[in-house]
PDB file of N, CA and C in Angstrom:
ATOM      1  N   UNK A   1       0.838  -1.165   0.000  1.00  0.00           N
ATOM      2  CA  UNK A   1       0.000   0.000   0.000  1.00  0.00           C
ATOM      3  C   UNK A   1       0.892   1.240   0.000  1.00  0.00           C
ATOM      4  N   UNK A   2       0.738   2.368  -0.864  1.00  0.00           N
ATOM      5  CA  UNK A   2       1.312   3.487  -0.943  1.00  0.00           C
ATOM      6  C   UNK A   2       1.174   4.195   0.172  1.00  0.00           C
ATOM      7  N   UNK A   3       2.257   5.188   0.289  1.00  0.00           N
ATOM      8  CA  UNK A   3       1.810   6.040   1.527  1.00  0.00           C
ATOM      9  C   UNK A   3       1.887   7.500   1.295  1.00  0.00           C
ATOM     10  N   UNK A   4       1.190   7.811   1.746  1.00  0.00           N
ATOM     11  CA  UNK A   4       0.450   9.511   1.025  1.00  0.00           C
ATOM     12  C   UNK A   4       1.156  10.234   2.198  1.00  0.00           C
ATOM     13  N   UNK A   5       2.189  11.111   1.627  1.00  0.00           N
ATOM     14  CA  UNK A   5       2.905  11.862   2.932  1.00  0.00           C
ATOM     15  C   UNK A   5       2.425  13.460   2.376  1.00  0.00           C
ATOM     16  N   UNK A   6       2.428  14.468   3.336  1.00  0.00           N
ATOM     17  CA  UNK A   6       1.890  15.296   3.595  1.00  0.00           C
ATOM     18  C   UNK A   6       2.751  16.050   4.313  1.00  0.00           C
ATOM     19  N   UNK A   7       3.714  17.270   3.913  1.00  0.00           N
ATOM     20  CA  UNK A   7       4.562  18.211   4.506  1.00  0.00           C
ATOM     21  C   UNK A   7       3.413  18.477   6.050  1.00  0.00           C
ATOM     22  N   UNK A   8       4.266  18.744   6.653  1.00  0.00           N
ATOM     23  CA  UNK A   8       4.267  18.582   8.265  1.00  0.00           C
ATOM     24  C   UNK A   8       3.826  20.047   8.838  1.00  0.00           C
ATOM     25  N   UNK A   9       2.618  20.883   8.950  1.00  0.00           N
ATOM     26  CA  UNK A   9       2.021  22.225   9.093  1.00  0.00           C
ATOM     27  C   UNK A   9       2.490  23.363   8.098  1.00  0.00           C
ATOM     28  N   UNK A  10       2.357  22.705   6.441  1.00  0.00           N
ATOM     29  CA  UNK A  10       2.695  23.624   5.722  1.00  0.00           C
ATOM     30  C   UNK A  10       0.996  23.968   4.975  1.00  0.00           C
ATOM     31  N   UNK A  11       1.082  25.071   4.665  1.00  0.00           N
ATOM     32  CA  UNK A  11      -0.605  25.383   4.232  1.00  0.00           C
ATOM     33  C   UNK A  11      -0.647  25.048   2.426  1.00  0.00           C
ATOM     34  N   UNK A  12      -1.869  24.014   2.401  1.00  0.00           N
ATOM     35  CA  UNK A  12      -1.468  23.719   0.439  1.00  0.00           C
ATOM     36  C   UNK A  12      -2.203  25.008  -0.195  1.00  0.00           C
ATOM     37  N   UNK A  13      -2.180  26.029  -0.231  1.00  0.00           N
ATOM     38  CA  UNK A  13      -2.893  27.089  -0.666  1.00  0.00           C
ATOM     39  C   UNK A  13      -1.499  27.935  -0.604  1.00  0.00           C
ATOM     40  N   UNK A  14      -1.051  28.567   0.268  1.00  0.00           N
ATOM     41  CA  UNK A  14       0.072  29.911  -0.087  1.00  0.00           C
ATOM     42  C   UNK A  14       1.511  28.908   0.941  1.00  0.00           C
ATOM     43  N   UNK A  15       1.731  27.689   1.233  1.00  0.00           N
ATOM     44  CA  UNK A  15       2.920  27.222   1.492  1.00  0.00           C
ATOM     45  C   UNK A  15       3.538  27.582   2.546  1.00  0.00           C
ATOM     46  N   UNK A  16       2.341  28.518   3.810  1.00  0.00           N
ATOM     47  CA  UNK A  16       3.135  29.120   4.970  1.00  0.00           C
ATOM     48  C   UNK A  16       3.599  27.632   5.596  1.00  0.00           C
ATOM     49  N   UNK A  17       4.439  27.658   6.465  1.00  0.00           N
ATOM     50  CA  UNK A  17       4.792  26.660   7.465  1.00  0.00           C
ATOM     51  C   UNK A  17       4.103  27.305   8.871  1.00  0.00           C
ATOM     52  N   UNK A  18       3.956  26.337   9.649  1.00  0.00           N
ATOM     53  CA  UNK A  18       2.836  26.640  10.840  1.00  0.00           C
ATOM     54  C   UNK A  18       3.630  27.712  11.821  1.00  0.00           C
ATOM     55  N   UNK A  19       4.690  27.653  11.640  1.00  0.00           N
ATOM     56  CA  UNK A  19       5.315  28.661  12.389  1.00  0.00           C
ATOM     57  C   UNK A  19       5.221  30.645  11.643  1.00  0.00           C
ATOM     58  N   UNK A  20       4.633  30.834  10.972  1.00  0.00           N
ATOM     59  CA  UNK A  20       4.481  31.680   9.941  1.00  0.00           C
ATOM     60  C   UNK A  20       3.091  31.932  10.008  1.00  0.00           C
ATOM     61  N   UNK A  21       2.152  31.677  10.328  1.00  0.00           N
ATOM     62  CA  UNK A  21       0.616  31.925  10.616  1.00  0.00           C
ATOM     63  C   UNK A  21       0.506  31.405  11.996  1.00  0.00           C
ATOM     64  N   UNK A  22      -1.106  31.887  12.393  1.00  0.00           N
ATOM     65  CA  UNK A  22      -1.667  32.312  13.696  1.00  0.00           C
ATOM     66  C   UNK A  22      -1.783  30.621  13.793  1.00  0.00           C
ATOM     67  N   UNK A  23      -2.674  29.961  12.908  1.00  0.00           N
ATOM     68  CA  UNK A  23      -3.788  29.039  13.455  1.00  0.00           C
ATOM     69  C   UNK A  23      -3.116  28.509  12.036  1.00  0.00           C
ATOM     70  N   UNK A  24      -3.186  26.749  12.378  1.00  0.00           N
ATOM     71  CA  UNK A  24      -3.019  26.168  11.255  1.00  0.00           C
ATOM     72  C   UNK A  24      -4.419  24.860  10.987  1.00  0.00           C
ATOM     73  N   UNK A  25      -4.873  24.961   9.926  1.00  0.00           N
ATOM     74  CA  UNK A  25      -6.073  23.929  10.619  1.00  0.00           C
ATOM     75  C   UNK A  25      -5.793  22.486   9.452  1.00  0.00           C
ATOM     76  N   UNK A  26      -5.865  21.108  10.413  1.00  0.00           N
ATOM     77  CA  UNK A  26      -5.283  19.920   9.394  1.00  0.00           C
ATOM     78  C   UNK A  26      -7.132  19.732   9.133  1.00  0.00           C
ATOM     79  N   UNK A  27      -6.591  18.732   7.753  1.00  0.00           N
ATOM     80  CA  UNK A  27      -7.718  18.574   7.369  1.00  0.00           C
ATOM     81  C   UNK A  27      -7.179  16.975   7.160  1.00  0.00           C
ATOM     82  N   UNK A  28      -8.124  16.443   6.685  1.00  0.00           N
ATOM     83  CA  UNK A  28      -8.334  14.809   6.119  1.00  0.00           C
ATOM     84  C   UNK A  28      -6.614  14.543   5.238  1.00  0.00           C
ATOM     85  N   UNK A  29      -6.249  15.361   4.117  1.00  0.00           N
ATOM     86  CA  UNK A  29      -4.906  15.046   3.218  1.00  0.00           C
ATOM     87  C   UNK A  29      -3.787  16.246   3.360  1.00  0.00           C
ATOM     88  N   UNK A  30      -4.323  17.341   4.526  1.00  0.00           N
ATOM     89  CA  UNK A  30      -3.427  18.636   3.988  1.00  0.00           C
ATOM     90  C   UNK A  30      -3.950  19.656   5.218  1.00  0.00           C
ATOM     91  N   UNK A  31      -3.394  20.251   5.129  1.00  0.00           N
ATOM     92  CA  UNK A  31      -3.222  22.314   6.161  1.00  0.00           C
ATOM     93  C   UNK A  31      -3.613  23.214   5.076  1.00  0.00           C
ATOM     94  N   UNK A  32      -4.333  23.641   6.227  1.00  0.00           N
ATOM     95  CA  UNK A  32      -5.057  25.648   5.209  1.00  0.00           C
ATOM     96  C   UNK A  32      -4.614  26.044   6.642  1.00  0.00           C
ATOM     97  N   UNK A  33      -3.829  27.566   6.515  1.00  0.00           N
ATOM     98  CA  UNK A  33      -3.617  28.198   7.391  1.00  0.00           C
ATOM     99  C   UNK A  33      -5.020  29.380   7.846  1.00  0.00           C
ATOM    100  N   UNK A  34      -4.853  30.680   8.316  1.00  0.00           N
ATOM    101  CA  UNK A  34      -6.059  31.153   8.968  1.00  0.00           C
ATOM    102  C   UNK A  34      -6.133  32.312   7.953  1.00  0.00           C
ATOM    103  N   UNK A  35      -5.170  32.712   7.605  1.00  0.00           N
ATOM    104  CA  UNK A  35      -5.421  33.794   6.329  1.00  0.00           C
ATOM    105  C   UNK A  35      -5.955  32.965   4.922  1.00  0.00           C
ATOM    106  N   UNK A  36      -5.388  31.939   4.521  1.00  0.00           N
ATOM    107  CA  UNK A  36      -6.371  31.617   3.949  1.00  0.00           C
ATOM    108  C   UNK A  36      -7.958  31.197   3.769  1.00  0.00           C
ATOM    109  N   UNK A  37      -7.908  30.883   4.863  1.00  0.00           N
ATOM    110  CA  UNK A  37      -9.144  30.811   5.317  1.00  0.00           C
ATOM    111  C   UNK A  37     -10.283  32.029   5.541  1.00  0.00           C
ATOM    112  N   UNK A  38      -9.793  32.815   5.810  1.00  0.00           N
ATOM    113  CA  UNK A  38     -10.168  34.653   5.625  1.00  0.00           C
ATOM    114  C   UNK A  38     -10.367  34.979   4.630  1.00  0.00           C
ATOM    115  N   UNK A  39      -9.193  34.829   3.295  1.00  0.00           N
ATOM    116  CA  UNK A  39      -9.347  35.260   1.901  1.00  0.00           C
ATOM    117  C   UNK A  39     -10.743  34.229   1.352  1.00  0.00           C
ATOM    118  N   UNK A  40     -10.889  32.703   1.356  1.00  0.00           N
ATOM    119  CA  UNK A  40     -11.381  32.137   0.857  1.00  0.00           C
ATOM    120  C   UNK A  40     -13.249  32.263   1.473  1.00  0.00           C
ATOM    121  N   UNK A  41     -13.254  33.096   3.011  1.00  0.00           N
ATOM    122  CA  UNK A  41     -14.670  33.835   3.379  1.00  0.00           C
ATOM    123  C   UNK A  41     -14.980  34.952   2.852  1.00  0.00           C
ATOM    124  N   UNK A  42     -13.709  35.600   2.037  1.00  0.00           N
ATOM    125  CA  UNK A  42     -14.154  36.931   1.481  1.00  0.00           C
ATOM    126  C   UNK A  42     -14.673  36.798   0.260  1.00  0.00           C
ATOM    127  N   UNK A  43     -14.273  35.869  -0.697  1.00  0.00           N
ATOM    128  CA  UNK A  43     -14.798  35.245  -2.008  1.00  0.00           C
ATOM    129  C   UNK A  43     -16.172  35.100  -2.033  1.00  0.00           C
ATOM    130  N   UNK A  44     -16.982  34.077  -0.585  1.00  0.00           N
ATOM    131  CA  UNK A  44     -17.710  33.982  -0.930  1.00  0.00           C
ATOM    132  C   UNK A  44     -18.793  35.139  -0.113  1.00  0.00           C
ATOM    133  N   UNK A  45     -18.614  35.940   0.357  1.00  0.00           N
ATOM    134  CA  UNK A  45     -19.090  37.204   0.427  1.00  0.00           C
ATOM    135  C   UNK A  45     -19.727  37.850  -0.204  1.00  0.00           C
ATOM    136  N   UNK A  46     -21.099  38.203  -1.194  1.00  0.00           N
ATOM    137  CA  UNK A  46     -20.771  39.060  -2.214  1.00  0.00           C
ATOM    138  C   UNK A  46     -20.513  40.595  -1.636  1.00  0.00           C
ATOM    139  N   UNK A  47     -19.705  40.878  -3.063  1.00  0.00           N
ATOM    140  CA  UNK A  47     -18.799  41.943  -2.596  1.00  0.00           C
ATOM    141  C   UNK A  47     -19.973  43.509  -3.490  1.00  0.00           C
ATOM    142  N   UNK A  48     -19.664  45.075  -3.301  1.00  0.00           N
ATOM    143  CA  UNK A  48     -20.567  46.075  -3.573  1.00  0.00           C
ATOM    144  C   UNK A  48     -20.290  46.017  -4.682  1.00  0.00           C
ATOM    145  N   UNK A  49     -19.289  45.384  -5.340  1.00  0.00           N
ATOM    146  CA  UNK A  49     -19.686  45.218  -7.154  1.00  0.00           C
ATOM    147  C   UNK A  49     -20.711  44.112  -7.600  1.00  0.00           C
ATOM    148  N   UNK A  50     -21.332  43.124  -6.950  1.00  0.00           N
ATOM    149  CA  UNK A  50     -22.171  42.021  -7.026  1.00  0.00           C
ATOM    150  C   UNK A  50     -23.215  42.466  -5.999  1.00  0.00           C
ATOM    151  N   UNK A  51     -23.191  43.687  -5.925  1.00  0.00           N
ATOM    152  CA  UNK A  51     -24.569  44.383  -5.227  1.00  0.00           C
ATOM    153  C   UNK A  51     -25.916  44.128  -6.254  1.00  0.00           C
ATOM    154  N   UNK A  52     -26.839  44.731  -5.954  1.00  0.00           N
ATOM    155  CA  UNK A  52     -28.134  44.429  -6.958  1.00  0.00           C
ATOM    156  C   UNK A  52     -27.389  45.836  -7.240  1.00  0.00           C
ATOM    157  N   UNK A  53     -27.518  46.156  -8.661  1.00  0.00           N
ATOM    158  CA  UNK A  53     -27.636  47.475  -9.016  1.00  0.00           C
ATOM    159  C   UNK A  53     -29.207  48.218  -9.169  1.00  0.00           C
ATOM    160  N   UNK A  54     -28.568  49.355  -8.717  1.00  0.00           N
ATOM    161  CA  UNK A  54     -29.628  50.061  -8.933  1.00  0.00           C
ATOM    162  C   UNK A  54     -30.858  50.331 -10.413  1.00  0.00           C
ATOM    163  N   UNK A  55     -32.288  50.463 -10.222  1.00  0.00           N
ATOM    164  CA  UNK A  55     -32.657  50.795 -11.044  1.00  0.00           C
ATOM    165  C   UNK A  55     -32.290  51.855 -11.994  1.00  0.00           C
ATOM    166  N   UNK A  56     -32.189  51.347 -13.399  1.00  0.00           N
ATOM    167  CA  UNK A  56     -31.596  52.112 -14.154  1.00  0.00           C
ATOM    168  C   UNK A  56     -32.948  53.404 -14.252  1.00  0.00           C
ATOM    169  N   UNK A  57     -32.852  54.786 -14.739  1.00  0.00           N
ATOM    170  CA  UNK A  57     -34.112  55.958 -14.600  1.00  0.00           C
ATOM    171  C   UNK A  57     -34.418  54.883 -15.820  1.00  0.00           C
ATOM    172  N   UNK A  58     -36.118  55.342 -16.079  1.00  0.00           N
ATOM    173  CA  UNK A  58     -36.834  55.152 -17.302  1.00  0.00           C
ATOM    174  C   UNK A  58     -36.609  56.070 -18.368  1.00  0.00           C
ATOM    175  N   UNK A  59     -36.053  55.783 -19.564  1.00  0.00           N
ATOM    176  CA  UNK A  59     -35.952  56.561 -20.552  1.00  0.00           C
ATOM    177  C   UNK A  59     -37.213  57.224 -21.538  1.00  0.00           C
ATOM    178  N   UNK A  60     -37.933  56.406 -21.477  1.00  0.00           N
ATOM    179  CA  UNK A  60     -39.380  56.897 -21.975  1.00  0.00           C
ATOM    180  C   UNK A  60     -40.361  57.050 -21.168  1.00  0.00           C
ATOM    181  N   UNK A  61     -41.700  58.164 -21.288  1.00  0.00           N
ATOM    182  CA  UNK A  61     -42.861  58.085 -20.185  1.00  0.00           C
ATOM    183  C   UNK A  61     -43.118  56.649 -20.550  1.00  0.00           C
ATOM    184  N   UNK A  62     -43.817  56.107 -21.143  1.00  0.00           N
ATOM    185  CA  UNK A  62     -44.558  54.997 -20.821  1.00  0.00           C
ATOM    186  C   UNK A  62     -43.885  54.134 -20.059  1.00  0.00           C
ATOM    187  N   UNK A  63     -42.869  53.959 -19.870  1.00  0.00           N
ATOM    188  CA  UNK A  63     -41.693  52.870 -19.545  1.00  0.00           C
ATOM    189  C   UNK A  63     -42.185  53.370 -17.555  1.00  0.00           C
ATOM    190  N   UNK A  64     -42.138  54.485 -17.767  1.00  0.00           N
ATOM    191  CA  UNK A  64     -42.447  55.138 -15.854  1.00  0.00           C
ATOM    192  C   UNK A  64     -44.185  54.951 -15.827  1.00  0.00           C
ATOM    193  N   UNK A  65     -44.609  55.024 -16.861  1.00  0.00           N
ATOM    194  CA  UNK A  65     -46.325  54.676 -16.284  1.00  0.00           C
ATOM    195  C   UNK A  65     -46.445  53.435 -16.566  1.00  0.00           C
ATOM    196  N   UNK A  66     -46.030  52.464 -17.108  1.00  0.00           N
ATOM    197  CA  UNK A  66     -46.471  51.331 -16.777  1.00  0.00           C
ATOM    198  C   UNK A  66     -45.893  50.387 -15.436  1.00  0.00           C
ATOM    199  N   UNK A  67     -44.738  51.211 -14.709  1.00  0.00           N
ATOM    200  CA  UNK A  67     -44.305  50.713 -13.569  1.00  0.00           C
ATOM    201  C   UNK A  67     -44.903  51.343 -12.430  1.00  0.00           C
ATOM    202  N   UNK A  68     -45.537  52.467 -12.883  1.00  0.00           N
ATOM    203  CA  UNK A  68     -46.291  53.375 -11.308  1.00  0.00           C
ATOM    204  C   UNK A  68     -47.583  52.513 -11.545  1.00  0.00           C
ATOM    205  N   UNK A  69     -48.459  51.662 -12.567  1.00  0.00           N
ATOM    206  CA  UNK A  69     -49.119  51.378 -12.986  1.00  0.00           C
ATOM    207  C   UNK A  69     -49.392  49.964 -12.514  1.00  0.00           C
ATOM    208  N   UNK A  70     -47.821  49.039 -12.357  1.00  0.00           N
ATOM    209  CA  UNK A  70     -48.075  47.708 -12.049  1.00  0.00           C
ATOM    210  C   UNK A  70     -48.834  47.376 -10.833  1.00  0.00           C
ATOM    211  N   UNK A  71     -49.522  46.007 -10.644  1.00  0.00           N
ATOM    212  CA  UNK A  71     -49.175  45.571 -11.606  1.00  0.00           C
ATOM    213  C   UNK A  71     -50.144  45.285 -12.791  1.00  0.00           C
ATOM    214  N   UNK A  72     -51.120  45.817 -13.226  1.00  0.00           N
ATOM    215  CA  UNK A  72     -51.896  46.739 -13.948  1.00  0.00           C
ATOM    216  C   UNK A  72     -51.375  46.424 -15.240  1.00  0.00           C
ATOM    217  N   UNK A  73     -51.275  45.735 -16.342  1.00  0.00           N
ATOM    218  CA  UNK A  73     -51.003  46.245 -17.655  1.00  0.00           C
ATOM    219  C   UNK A  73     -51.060  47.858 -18.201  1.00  0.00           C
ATOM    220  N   UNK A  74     -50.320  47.968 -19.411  1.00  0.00           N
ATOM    221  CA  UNK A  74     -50.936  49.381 -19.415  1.00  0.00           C
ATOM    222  C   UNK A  74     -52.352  49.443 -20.433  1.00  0.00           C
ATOM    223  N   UNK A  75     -52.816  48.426 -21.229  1.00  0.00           N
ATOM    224  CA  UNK A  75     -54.279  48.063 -21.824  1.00  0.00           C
ATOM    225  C   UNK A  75     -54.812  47.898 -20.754  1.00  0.00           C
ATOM    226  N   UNK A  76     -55.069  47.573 -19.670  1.00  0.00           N
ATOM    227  CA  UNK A  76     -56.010  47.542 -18.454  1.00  0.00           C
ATOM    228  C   UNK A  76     -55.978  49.235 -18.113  1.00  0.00           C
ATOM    229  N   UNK A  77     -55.227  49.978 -18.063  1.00  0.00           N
ATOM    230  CA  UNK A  77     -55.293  51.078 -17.408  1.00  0.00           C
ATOM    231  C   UNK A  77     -56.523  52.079 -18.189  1.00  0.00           C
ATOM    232  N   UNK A  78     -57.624  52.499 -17.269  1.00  0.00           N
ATOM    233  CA  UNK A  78     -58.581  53.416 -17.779  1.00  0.00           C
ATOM    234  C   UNK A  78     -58.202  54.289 -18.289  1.00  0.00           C
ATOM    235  N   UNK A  79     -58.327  55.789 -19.306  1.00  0.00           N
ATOM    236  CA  UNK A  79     -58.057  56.637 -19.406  1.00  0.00           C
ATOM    237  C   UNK A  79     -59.616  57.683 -19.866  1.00  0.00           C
ATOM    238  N   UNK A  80     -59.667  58.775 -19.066  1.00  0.00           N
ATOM    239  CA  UNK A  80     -60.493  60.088 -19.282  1.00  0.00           C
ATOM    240  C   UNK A  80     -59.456  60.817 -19.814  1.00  0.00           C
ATOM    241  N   UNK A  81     -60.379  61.605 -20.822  1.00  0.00           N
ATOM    242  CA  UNK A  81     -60.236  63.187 -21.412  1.00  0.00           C
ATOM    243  C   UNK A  81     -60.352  64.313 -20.581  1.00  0.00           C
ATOM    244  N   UNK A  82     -59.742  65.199 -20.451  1.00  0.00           N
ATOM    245  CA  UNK A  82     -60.064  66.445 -19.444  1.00  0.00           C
ATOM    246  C   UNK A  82     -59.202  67.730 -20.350  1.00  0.00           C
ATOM    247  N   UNK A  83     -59.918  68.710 -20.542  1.00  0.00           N
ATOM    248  CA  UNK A  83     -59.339  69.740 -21.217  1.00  0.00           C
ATOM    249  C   UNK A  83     -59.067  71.009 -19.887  1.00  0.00           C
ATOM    250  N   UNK A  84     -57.948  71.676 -20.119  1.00  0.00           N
ATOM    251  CA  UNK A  84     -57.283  72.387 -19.132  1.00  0.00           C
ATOM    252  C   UNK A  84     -57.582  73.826 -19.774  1.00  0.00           C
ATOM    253  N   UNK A  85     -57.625  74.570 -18.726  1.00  0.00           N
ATOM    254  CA  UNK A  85     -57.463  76.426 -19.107  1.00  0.00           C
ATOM    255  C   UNK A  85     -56.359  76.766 -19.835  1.00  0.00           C
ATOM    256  N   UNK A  86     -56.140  77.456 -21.202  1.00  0.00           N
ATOM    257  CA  UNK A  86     -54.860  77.856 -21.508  1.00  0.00           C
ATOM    258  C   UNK A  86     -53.592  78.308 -20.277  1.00  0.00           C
ATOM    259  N   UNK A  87     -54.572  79.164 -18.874  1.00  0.00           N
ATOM    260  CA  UNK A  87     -53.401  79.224 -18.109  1.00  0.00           C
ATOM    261  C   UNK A  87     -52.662  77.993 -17.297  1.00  0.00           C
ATOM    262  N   UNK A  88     -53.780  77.502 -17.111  1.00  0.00           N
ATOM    263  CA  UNK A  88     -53.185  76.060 -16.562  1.00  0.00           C
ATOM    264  C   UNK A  88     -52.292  74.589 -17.743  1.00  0.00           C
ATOM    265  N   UNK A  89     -52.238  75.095 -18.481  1.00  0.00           N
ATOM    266  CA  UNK A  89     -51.665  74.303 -19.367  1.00  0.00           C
ATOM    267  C   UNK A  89     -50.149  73.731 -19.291  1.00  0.00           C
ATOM    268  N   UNK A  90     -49.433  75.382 -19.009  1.00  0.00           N
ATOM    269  CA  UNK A  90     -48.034  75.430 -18.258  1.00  0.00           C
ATOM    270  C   UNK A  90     -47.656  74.902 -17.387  1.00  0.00           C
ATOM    271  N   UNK A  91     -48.709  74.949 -16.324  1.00  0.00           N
ATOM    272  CA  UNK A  91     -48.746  74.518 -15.074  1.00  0.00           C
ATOM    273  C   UNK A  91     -48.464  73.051 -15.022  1.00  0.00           C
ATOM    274  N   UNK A  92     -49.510  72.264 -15.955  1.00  0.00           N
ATOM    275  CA  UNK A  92     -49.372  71.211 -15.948  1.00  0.00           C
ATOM    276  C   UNK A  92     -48.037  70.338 -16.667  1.00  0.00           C
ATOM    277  N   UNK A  93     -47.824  71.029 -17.590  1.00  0.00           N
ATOM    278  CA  UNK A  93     -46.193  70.273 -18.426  1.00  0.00           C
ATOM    279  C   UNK A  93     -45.335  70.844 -17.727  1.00  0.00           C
ATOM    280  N   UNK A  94     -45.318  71.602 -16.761  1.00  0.00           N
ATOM    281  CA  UNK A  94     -43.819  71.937 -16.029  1.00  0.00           C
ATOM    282  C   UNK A  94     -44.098  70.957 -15.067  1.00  0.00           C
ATOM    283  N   UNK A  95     -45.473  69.923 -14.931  1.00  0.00           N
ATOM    284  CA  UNK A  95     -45.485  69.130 -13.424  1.00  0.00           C
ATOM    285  C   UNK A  95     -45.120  67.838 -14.072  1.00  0.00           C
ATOM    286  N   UNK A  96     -45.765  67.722 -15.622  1.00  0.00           N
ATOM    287  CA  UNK A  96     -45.547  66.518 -16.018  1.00  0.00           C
ATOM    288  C   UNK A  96     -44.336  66.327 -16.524  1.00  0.00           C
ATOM    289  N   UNK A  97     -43.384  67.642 -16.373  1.00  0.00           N
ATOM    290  CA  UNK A  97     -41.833  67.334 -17.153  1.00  0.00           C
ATOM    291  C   UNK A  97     -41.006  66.989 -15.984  1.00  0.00           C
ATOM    292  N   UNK A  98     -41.341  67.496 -14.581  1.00  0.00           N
ATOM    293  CA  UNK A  98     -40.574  67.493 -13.412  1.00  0.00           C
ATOM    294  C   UNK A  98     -41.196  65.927 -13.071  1.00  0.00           C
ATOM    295  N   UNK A  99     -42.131  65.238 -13.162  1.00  0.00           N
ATOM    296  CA  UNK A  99     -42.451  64.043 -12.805  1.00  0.00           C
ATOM    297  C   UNK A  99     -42.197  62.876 -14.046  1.00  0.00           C
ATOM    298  N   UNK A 100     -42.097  63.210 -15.588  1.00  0.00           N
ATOM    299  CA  UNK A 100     -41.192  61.839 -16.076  1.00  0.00           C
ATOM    300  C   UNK A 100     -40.024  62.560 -17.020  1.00  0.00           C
ATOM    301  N   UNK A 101     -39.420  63.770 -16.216  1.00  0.00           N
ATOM    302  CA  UNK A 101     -38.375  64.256 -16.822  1.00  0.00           C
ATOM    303  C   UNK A 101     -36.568  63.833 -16.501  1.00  0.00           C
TER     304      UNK A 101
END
């Protein structure tokens, strides 16, 4: 039967010897020291580049009324006619440019 030898508290990841790290931990064929073990919890971490990104703005109105809308199709959505005062006209596209501008 072969015999499977195994350097003596050296880490198989970066090769510290146990005297060279804090904590050495044996496993079943081999040593991971404690910094590796740190690097290899930070991996699986997700990190603020594997954040959800943010909603991108809506580039078109409809694209913003069918999401203030959901979850509603926008063919389901009712629509009335309403005619405005010439003075109020302004009023209203400076509200509707500041709300899908």
């Amino acid at each position: 039967m072969a015999q499977h030898f195994v350097s003596e508290g050296r880490c198989q990841f970066c090769h510290r010897t146990a005297g060279n790290v804090e904590h050495m931990i044996a496993g079943d064929s081999g040593f991971i020291c404690n910094a590796c073990v740190v690097a290899c919890a930070a991996l699986l971490q997700p990190s603020a580049s594997q954040a959800p990104a943010e909603e991108r703005p809506d580039r078109y109105a409809f694209q913003r009324l069918a999401r203030h809308f959901a979850p509603l199709r926008p063919q389901e959505v009712l629509a009335t006619s309403r005619s405005y005062a010439l003075r109020q006209q302004a009023d209203l596209q400076a509200a509707l440019d500041e709300l899908f501008g």
